[in-house]
PDB file of N, CA and C in Angstrom:
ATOM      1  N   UNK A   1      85.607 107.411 108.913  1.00  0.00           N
ATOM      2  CA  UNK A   1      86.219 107.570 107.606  1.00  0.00           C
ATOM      3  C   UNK A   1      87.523 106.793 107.578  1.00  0.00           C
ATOM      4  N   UNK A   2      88.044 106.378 106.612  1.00  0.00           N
ATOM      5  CA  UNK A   2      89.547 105.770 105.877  1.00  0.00           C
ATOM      6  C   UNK A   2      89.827 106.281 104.813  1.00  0.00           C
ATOM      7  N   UNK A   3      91.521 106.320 104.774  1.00  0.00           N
ATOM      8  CA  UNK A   3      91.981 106.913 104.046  1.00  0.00           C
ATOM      9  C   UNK A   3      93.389 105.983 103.856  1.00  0.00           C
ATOM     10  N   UNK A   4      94.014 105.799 102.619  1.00  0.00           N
ATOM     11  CA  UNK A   4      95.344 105.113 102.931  1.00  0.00           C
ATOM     12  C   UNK A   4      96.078 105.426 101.741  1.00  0.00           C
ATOM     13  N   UNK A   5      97.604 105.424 101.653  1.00  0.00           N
ATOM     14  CA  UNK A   5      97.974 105.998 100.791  1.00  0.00           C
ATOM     15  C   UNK A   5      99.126 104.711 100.472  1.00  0.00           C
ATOM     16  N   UNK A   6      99.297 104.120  99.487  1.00  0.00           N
ATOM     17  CA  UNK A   6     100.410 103.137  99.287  1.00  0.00           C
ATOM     18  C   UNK A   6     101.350 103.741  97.928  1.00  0.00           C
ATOM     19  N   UNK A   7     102.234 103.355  97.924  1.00  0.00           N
ATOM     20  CA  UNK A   7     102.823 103.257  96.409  1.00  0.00           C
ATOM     21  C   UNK A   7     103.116 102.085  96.044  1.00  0.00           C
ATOM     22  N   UNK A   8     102.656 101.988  94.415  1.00  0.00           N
ATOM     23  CA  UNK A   8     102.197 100.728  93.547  1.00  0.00           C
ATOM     24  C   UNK A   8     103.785  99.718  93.991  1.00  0.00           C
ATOM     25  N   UNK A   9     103.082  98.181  94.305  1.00  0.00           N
ATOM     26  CA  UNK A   9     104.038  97.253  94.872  1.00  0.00           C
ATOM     27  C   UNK A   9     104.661  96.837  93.266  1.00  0.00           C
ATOM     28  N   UNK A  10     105.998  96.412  93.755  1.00  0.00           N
ATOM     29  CA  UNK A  10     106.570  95.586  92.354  1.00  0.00           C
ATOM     30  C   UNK A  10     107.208  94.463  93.623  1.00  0.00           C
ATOM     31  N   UNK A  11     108.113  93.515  92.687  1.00  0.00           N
ATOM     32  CA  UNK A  11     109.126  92.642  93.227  1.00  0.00           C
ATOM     33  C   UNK A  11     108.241  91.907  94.768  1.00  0.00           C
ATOM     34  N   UNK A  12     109.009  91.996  95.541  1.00  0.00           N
ATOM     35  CA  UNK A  12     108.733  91.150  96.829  1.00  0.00           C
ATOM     36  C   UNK A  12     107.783  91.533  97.576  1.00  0.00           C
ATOM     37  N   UNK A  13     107.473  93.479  97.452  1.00  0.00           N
ATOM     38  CA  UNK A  13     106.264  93.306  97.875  1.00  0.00           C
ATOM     39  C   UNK A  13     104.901  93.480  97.245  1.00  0.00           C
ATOM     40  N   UNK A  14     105.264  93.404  96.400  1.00  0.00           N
ATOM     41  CA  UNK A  14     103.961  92.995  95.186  1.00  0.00           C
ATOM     42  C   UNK A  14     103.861  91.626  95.613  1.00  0.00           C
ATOM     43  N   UNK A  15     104.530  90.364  96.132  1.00  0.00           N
ATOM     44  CA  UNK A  15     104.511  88.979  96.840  1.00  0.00           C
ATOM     45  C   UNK A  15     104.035  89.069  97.572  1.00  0.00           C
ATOM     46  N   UNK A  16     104.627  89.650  98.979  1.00  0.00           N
ATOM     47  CA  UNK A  16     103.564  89.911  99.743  1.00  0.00           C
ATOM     48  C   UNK A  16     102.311  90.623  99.420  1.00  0.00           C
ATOM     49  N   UNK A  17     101.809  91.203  98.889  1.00  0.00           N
ATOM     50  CA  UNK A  17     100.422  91.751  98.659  1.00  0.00           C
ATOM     51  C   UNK A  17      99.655  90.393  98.525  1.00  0.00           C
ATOM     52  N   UNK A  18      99.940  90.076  97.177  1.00  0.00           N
ATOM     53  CA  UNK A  18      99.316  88.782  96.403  1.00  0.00           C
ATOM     54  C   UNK A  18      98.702  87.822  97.605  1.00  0.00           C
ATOM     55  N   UNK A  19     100.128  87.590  97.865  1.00  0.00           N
ATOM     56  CA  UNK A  19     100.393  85.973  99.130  1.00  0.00           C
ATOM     57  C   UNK A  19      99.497  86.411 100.349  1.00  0.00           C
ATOM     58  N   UNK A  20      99.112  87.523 101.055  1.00  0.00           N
ATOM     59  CA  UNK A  20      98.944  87.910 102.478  1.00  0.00           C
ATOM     60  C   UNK A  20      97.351  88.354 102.212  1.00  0.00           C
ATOM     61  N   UNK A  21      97.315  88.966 101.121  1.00  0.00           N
ATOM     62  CA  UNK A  21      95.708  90.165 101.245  1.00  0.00           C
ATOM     63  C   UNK A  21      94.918  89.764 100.046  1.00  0.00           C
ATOM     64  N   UNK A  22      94.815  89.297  99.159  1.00  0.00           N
ATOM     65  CA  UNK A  22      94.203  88.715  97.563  1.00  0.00           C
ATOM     66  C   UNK A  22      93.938  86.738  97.987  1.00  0.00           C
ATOM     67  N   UNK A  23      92.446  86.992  97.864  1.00  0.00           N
ATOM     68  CA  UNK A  23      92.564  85.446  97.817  1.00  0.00           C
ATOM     69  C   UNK A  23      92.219  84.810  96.476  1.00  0.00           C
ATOM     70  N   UNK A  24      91.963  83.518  95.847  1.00  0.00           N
ATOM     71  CA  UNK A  24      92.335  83.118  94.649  1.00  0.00           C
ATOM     72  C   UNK A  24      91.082  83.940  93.618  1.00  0.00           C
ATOM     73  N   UNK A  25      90.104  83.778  94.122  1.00  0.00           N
ATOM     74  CA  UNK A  25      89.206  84.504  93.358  1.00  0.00           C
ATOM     75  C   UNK A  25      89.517  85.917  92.712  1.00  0.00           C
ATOM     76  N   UNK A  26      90.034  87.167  94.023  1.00  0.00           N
ATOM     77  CA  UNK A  26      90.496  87.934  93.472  1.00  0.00           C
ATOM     78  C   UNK A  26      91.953  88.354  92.719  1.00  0.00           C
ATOM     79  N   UNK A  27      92.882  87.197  92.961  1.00  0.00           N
ATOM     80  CA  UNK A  27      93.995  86.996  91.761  1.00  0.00           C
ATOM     81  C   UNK A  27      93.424  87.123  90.076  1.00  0.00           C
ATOM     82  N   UNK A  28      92.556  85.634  90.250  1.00  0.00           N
ATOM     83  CA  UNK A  28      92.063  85.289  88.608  1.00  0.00           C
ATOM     84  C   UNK A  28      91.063  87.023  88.302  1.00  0.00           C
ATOM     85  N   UNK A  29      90.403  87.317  89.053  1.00  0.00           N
ATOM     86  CA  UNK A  29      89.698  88.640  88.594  1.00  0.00           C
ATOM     87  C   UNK A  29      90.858  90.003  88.250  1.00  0.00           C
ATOM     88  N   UNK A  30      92.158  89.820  88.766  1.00  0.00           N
ATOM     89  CA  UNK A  30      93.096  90.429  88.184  1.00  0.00           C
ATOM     90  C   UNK A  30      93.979  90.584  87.261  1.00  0.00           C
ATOM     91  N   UNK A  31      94.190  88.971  87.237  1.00  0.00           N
ATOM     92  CA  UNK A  31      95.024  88.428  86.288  1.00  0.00           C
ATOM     93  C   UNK A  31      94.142  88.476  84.714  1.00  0.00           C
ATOM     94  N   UNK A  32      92.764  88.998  84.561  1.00  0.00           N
ATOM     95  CA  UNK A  32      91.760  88.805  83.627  1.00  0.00           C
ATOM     96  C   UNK A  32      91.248  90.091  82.905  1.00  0.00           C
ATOM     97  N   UNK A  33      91.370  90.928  84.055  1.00  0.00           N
ATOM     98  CA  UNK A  33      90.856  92.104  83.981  1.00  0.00           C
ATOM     99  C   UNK A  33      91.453  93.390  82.990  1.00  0.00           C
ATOM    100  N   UNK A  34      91.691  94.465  82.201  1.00  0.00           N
ATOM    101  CA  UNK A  34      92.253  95.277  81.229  1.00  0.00           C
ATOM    102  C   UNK A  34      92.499  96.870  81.623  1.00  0.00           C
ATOM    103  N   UNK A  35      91.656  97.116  83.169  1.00  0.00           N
ATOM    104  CA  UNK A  35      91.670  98.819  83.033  1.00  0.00           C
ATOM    105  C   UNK A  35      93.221  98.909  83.758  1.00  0.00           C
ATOM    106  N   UNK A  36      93.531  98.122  84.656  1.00  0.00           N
ATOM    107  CA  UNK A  36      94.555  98.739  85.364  1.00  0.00           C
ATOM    108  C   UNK A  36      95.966  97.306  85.303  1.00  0.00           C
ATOM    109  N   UNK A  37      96.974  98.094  85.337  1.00  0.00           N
ATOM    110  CA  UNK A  37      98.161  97.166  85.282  1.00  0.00           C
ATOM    111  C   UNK A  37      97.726  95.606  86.605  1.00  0.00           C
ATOM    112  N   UNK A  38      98.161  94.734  86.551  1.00  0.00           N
ATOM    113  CA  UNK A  38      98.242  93.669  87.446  1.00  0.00           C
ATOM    114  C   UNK A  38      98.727  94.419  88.933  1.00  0.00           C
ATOM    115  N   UNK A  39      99.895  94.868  88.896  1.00  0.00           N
ATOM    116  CA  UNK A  39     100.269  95.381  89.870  1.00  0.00           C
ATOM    117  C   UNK A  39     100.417  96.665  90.814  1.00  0.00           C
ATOM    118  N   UNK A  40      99.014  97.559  89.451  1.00  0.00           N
ATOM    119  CA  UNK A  40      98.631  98.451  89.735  1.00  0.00           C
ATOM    120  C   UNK A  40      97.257  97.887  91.016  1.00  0.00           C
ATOM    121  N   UNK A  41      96.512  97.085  90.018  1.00  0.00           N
ATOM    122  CA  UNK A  41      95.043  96.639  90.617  1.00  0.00           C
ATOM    123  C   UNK A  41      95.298  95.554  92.201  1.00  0.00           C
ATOM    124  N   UNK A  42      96.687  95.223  92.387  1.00  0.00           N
ATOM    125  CA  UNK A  42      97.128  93.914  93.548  1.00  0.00           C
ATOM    126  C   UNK A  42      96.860  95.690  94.171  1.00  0.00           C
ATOM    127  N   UNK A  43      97.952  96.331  93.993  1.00  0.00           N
ATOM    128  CA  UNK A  43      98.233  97.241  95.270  1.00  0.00           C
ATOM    129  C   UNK A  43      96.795  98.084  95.330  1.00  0.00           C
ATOM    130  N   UNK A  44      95.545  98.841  94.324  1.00  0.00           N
ATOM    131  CA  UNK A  44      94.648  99.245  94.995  1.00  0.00           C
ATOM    132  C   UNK A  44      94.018  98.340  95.609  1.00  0.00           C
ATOM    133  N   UNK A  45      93.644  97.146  95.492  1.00  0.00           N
ATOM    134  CA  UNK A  45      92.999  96.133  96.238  1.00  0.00           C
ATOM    135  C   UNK A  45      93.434  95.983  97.930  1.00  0.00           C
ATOM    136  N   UNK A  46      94.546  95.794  97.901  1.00  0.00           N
ATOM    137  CA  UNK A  46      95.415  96.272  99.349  1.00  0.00           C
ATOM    138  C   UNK A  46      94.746  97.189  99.756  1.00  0.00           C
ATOM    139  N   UNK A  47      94.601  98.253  99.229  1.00  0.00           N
ATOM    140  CA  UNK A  47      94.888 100.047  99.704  1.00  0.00           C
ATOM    141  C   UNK A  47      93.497  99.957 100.186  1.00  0.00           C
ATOM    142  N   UNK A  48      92.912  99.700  99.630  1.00  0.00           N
ATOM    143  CA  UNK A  48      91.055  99.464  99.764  1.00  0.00           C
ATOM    144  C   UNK A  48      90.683  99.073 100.756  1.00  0.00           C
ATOM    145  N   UNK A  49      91.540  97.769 101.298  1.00  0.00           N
ATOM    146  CA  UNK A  49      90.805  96.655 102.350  1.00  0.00           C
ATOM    147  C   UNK A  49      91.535  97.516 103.444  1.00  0.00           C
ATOM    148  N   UNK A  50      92.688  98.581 103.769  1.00  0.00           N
ATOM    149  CA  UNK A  50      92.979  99.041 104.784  1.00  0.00           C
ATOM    150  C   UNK A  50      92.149 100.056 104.973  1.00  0.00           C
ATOM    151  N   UNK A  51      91.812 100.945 103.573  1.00  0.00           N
ATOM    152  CA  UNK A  51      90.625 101.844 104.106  1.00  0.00           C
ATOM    153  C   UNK A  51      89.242 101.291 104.570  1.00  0.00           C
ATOM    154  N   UNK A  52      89.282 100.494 103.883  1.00  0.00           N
ATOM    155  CA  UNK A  52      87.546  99.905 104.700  1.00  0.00           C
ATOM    156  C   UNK A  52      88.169  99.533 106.309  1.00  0.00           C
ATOM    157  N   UNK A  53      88.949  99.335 106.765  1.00  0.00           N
ATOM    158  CA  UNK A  53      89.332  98.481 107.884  1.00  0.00           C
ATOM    159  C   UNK A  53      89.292  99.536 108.740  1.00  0.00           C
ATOM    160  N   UNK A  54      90.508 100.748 108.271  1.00  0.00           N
ATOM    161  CA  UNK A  54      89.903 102.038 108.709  1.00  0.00           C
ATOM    162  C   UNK A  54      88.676 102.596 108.913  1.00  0.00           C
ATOM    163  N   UNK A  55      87.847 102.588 108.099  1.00  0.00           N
ATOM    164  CA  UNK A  55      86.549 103.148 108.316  1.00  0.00           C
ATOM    165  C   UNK A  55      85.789 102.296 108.824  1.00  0.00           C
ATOM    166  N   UNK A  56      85.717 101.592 108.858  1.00  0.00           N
ATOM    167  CA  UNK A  56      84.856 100.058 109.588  1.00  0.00           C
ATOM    168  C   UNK A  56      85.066 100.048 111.405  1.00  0.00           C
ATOM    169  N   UNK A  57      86.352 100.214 111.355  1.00  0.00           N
ATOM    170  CA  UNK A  57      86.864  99.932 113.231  1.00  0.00           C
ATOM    171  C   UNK A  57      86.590 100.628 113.937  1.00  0.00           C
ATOM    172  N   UNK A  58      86.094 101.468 113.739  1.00  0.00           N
ATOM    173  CA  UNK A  58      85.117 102.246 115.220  1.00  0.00           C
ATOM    174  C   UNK A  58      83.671 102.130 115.449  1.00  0.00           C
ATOM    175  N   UNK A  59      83.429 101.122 114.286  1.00  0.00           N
ATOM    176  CA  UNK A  59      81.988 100.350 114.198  1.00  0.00           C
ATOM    177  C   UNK A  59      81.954  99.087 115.116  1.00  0.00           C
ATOM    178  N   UNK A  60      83.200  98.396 114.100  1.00  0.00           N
ATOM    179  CA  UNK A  60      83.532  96.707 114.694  1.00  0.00           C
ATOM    180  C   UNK A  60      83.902  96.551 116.166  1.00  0.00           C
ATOM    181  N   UNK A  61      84.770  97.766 116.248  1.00  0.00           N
ATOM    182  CA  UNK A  61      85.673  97.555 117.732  1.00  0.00           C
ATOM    183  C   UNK A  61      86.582  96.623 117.911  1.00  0.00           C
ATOM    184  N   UNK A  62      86.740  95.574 116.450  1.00  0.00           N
ATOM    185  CA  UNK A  62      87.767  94.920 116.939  1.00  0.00           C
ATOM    186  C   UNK A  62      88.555  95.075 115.312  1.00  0.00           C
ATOM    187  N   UNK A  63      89.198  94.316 115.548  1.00  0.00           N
ATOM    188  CA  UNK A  63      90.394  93.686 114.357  1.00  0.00           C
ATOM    189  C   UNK A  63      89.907  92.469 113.436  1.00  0.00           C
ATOM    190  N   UNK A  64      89.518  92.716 112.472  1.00  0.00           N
ATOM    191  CA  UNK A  64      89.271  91.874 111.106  1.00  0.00           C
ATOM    192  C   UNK A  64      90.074  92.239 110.013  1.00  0.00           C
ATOM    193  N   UNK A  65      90.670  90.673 109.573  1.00  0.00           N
ATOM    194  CA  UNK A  65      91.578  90.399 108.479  1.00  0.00           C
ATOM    195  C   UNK A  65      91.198  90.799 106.973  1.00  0.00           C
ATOM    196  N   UNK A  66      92.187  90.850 106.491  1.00  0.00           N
ATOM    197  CA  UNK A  66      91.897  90.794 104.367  1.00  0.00           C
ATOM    198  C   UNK A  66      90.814  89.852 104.224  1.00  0.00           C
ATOM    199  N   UNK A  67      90.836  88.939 104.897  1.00  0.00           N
ATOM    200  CA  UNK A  67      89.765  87.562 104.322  1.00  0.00           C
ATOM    201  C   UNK A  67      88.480  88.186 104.559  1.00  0.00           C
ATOM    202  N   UNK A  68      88.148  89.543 105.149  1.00  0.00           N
ATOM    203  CA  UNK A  68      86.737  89.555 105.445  1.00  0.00           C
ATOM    204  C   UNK A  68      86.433  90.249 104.390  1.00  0.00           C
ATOM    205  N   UNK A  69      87.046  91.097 103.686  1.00  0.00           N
ATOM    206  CA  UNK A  69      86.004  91.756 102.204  1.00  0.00           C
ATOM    207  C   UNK A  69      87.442  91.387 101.176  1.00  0.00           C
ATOM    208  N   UNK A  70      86.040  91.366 100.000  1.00  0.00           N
ATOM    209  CA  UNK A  70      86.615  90.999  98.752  1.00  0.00           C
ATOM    210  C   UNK A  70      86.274  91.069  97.624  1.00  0.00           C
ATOM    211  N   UNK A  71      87.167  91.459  96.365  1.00  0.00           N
ATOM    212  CA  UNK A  71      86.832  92.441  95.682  1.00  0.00           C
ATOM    213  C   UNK A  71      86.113  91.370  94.583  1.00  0.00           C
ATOM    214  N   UNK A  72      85.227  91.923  93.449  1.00  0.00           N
ATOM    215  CA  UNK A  72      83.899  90.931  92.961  1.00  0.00           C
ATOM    216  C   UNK A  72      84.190  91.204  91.862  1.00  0.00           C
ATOM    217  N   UNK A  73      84.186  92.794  91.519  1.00  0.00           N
ATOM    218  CA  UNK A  73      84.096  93.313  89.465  1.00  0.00           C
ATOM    219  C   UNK A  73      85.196  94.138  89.733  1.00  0.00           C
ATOM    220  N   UNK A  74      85.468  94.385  88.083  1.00  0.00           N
ATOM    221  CA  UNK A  74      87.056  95.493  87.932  1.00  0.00           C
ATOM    222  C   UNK A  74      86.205  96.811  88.056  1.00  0.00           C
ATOM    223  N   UNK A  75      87.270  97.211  88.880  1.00  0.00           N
ATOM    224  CA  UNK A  75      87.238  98.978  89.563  1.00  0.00           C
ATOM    225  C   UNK A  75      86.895  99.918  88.259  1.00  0.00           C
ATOM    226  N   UNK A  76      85.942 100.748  88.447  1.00  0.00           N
ATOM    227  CA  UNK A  76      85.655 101.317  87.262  1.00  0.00           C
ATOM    228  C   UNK A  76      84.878 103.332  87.711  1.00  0.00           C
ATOM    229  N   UNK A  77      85.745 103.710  86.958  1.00  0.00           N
ATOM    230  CA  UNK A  77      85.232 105.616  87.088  1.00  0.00           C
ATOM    231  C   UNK A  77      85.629 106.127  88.896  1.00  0.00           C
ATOM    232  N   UNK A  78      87.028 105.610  88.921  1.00  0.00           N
ATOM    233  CA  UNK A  78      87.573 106.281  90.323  1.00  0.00           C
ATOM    234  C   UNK A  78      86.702 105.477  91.489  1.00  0.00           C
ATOM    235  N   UNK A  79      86.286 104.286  91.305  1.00  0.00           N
ATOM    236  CA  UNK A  79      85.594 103.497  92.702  1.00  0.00           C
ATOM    237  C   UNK A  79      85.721 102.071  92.488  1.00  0.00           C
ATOM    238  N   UNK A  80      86.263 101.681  93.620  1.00  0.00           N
ATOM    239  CA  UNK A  80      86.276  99.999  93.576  1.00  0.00           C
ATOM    240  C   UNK A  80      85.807  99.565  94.413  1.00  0.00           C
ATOM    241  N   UNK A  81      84.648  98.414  94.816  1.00  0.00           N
ATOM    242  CA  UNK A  81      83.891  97.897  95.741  1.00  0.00           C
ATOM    243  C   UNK A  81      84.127  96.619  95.921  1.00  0.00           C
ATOM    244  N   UNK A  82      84.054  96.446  97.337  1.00  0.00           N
ATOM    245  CA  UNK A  82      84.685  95.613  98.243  1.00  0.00           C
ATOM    246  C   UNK A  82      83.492  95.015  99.450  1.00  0.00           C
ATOM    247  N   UNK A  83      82.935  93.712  99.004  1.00  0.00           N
ATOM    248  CA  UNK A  83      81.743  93.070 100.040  1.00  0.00           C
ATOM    249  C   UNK A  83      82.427  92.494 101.080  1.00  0.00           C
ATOM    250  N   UNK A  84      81.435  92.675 101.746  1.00  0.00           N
ATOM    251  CA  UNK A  84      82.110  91.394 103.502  1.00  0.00           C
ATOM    252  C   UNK A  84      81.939  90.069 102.732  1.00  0.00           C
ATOM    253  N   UNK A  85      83.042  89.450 103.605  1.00  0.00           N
ATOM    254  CA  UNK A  85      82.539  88.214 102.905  1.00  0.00           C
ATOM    255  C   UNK A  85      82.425  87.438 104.247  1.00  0.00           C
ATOM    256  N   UNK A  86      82.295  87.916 105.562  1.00  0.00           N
ATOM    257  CA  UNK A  86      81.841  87.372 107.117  1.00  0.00           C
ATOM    258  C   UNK A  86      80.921  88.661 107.769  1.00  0.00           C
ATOM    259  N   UNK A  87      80.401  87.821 108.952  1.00  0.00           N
ATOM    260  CA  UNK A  87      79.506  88.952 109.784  1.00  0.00           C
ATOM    261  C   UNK A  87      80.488  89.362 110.568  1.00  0.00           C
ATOM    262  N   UNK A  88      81.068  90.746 110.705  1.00  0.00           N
ATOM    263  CA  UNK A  88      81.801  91.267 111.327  1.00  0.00           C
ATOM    264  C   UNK A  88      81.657  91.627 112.946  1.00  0.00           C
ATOM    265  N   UNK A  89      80.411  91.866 113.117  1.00  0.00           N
ATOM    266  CA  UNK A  89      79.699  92.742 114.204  1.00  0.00           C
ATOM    267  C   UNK A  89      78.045  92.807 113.966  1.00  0.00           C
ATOM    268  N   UNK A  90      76.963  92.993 114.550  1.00  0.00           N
ATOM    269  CA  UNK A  90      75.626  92.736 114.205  1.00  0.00           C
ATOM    270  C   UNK A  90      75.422  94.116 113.115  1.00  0.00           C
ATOM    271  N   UNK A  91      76.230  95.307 113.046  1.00  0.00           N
ATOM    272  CA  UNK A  91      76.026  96.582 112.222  1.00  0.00           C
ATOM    273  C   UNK A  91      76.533  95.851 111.097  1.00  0.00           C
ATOM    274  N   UNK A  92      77.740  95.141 110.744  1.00  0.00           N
ATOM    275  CA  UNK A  92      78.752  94.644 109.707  1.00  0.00           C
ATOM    276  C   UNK A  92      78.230  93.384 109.166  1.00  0.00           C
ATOM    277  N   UNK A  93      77.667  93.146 108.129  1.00  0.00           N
ATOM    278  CA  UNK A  93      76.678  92.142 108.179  1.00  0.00           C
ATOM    279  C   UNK A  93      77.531  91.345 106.444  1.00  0.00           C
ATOM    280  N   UNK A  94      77.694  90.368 106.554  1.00  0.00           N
ATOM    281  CA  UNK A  94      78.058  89.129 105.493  1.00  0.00           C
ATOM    282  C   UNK A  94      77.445  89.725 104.279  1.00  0.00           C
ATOM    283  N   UNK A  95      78.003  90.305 103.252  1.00  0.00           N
ATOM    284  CA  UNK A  95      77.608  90.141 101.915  1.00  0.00           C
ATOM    285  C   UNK A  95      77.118  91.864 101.609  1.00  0.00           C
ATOM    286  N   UNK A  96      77.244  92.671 102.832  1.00  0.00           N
ATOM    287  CA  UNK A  96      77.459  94.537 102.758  1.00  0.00           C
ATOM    288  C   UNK A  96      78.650  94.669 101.830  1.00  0.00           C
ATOM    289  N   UNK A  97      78.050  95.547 100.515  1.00  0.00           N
ATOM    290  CA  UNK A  97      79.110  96.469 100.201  1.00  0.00           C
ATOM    291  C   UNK A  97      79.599  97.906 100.312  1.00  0.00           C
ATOM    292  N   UNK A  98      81.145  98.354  99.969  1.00  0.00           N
ATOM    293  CA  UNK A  98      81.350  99.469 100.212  1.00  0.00           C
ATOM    294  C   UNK A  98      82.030 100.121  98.957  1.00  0.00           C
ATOM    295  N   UNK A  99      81.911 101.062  98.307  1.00  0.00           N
ATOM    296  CA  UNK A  99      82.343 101.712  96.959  1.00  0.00           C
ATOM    297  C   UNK A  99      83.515 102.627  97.990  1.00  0.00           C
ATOM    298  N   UNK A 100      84.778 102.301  97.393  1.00  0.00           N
ATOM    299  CA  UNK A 100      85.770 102.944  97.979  1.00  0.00           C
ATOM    300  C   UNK A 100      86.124 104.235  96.556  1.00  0.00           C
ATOM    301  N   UNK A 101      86.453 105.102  96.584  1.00  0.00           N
ATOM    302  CA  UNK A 101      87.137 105.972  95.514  1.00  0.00           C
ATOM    303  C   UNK A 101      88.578 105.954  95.984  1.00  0.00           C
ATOM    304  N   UNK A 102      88.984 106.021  95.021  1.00  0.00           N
ATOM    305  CA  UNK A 102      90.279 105.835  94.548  1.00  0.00           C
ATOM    306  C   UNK A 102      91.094 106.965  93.206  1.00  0.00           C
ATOM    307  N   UNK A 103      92.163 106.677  93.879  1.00  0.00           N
ATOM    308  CA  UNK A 103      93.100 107.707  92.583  1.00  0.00           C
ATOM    309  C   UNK A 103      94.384 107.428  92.586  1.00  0.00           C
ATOM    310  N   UNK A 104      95.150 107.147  91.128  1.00  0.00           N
ATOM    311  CA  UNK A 104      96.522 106.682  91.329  1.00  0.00           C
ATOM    312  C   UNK A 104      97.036 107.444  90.126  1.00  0.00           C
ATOM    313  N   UNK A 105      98.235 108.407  90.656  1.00  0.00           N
ATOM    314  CA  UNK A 105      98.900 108.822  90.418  1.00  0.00           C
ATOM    315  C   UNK A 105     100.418 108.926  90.684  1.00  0.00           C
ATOM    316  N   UNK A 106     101.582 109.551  90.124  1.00  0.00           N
ATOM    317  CA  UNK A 106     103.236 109.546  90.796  1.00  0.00           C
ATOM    318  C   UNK A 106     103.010 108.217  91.288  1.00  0.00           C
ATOM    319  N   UNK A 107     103.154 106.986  90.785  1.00  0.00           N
ATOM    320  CA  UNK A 107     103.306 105.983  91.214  1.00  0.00           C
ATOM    321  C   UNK A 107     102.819 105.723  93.044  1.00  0.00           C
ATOM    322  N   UNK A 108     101.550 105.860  93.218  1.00  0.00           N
ATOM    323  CA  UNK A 108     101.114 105.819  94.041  1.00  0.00           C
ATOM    324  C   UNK A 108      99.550 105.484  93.875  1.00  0.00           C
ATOM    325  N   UNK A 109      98.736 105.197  95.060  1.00  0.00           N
ATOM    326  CA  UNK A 109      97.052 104.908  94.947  1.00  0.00           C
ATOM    327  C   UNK A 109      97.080 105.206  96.534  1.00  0.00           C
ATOM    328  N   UNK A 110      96.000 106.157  96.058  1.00  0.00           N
ATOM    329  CA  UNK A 110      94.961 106.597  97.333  1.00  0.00           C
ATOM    330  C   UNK A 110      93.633 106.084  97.430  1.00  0.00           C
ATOM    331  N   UNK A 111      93.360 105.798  98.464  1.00  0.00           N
ATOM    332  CA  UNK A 111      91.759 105.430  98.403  1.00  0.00           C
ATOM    333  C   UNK A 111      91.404 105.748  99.933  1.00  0.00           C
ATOM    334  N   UNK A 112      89.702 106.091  99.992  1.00  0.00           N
ATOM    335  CA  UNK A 112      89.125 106.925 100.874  1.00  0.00           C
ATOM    336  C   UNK A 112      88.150 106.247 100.916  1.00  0.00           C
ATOM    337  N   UNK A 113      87.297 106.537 101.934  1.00  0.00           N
ATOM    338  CA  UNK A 113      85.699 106.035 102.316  1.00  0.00           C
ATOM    339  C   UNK A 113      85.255 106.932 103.411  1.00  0.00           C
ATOM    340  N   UNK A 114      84.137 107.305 103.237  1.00  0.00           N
ATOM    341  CA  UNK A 114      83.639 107.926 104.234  1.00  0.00           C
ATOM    342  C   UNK A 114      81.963 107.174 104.857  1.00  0.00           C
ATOM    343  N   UNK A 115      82.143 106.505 105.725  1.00  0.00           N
ATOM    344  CA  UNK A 115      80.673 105.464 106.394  1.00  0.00           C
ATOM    345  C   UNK A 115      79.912 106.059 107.326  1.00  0.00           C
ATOM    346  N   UNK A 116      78.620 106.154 106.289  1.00  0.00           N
ATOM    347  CA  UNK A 116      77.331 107.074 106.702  1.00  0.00           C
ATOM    348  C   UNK A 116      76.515 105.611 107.082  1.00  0.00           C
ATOM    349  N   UNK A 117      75.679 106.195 108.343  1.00  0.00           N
ATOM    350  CA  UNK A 117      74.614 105.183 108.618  1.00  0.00           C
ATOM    351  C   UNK A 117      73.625 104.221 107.674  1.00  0.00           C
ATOM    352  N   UNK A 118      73.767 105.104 106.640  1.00  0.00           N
ATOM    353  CA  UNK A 118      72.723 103.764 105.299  1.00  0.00           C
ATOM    354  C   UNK A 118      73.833 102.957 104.985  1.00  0.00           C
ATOM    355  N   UNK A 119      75.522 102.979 105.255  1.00  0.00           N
ATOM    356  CA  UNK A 119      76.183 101.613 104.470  1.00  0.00           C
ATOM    357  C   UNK A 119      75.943 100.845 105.260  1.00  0.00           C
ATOM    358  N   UNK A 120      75.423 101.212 107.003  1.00  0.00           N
ATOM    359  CA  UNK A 120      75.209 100.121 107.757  1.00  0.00           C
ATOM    360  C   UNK A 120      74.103  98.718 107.417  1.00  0.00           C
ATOM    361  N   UNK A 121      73.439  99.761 106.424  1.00  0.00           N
ATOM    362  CA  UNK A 121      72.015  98.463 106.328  1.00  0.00           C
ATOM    363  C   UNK A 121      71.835  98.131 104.827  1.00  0.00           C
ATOM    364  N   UNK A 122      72.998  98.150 104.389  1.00  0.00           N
ATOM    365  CA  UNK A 122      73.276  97.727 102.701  1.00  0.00           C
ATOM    366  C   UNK A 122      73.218  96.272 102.703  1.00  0.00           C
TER     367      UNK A 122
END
């Protein structure tokens, strides 16, 4: 399981978010998108790729970057999904997705995952 708790980035580290964990595809899908503020949707996107990373690493056994999942459609009814976009491990397979739930409230976003043996063969 993963779990991560951030509060929504503004200023420099809303920069770093952007600059370090969002690659161009998922900028323009933000910069486009209407349910959630810009800098609401940078920081769940963050929050997401640490919970999958969380829930993923006792699968992978090792350490994989932001560049390996990435977000496709706008987050919609408390879940945002996040595909590999590399083969992680022979279980972690190029193009697996994962529906993370999510909740942002008090200027904050939580997001959770819990990885049952069928996300292995998605």
């Amino acid at each position: 399981a993963g779990v991560d708790v951030e509060a929504l980035a503004s200023g420099h580290a809303l920069d770093a978010i952007l600059n370090m964990t969002i690659n161009e595809d998922e900028r323009a899908l933000i910069a486009r998108q209407v349910v959630l503020s810009s800098d609401g949707l940078a920081s769940l996107v963050f929050s997401a790729k640490e919970t999958l990373f969380k829930a993923l690493y006792p699968v992978a056994r090792r350490f994989f970057g932001f560049d390996c999942a990435e977000l496709r459609t706008t987050p919609r009814n408390g879940q945002i999904r996040l595909h590999l976009t590399k083969t992680i491990c022979p279980e972690l397979l190029e193009g697996q997705h994962y529906d993370i739930r999510f909740s942002i409230a008090a200027g904050h976003v939580l997001t959770w995952l819990a990885v049952t043996p069928q996300h292995m063969s998605m």
